[in-house]
Protein backbone atom coordinates (compact mmCIF):
# COMPACT_ATOMS: atom_id res chain seq x y z
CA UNK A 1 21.31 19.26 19.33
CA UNK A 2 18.25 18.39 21.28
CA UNK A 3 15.28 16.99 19.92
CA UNK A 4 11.99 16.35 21.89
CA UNK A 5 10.20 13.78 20.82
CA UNK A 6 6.69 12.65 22.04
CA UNK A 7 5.65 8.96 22.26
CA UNK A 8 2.60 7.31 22.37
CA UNK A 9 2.03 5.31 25.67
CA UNK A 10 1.72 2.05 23.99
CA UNK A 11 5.58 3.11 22.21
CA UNK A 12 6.31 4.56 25.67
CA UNK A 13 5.88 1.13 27.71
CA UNK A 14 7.27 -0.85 24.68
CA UNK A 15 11.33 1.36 24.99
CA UNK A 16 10.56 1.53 28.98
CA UNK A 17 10.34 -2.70 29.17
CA UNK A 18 13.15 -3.03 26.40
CA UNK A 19 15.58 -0.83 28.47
CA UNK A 20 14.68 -1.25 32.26
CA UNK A 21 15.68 -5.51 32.54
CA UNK A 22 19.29 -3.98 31.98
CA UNK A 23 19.88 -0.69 33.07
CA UNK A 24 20.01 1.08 29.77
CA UNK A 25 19.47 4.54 29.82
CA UNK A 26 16.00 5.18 27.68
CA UNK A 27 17.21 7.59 25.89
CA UNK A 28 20.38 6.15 24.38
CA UNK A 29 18.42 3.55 23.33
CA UNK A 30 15.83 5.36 21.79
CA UNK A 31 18.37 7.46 19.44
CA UNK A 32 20.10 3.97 18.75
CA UNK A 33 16.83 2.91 17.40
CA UNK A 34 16.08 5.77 15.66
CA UNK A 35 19.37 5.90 13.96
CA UNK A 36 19.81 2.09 12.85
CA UNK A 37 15.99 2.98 11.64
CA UNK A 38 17.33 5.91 9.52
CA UNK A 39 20.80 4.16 8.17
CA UNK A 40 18.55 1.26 6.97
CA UNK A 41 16.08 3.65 5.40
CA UNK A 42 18.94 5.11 3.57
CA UNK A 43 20.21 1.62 2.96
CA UNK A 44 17.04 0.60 1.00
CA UNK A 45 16.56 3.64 -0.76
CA UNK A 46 20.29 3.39 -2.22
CA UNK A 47 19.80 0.11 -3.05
CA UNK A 48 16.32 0.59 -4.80
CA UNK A 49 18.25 3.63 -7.03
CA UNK A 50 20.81 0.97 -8.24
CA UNK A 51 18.61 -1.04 -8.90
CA UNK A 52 16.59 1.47 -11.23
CA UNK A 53 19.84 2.29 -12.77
CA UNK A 54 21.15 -0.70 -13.17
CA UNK A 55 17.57 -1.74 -15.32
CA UNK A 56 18.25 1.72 -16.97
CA UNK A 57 21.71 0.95 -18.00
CA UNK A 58 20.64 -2.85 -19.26
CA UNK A 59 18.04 -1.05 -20.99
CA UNK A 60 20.30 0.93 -22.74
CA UNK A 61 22.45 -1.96 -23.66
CA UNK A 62 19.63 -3.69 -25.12
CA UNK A 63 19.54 -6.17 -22.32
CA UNK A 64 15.54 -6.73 -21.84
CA UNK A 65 12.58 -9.20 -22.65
CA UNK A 66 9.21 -8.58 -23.45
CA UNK A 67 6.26 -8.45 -20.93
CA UNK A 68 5.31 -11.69 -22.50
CA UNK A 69 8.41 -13.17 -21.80
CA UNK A 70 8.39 -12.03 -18.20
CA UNK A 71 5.01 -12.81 -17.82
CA UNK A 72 5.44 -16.18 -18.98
CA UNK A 73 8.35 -16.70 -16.81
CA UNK A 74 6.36 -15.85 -13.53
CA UNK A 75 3.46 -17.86 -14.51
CA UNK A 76 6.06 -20.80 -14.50
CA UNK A 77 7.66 -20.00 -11.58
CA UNK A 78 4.55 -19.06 -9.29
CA UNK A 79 2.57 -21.65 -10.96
CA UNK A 80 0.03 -19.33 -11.95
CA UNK A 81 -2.83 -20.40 -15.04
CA UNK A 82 -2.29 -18.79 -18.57
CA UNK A 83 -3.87 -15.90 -19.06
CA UNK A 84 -8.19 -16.82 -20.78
């Protein structure tokens, strides 16, 4: 499939001085970027829904603290003053 894809001038220079001091071709490079960009996208966003889940399921299991108690804990740790 082929994509066309317009840069800016500032993004154009940027790929142009990151490729050119070795020979790379430009666009290789650019779909290399784009597609570690993507798989670490889809890397976070995994990650954030097992994290959710994870919360859900400790929920569930009657693992959790109060907002006091986690307030508490990152006024300790951040060395933040008590609430007035």
């Amino acid at each position: 499939m082929t994509i066309v894809v317009t840069l800016s001038p500032e993004l154009e220079k940027l790929l142009q001085e990151k490729t050119a001091p070795q020979g790379q071709d430009i666009s290789l490079v650019a779909s290399e970027l784009l597609a570690n960009a993507l798989m670490q996208e889809m890397q976070e966003s995994e990650e954030a829904i097992q994290g959710i889940q994870q919360g859900l399921d400790d929920f569930e299991a009657g693992k959790y603290r109060s907002f006091q108690e986690f307030a508490e804990e990152q006024r300790h740790k951040y060395n933040l003053p008590a609430d007035p």
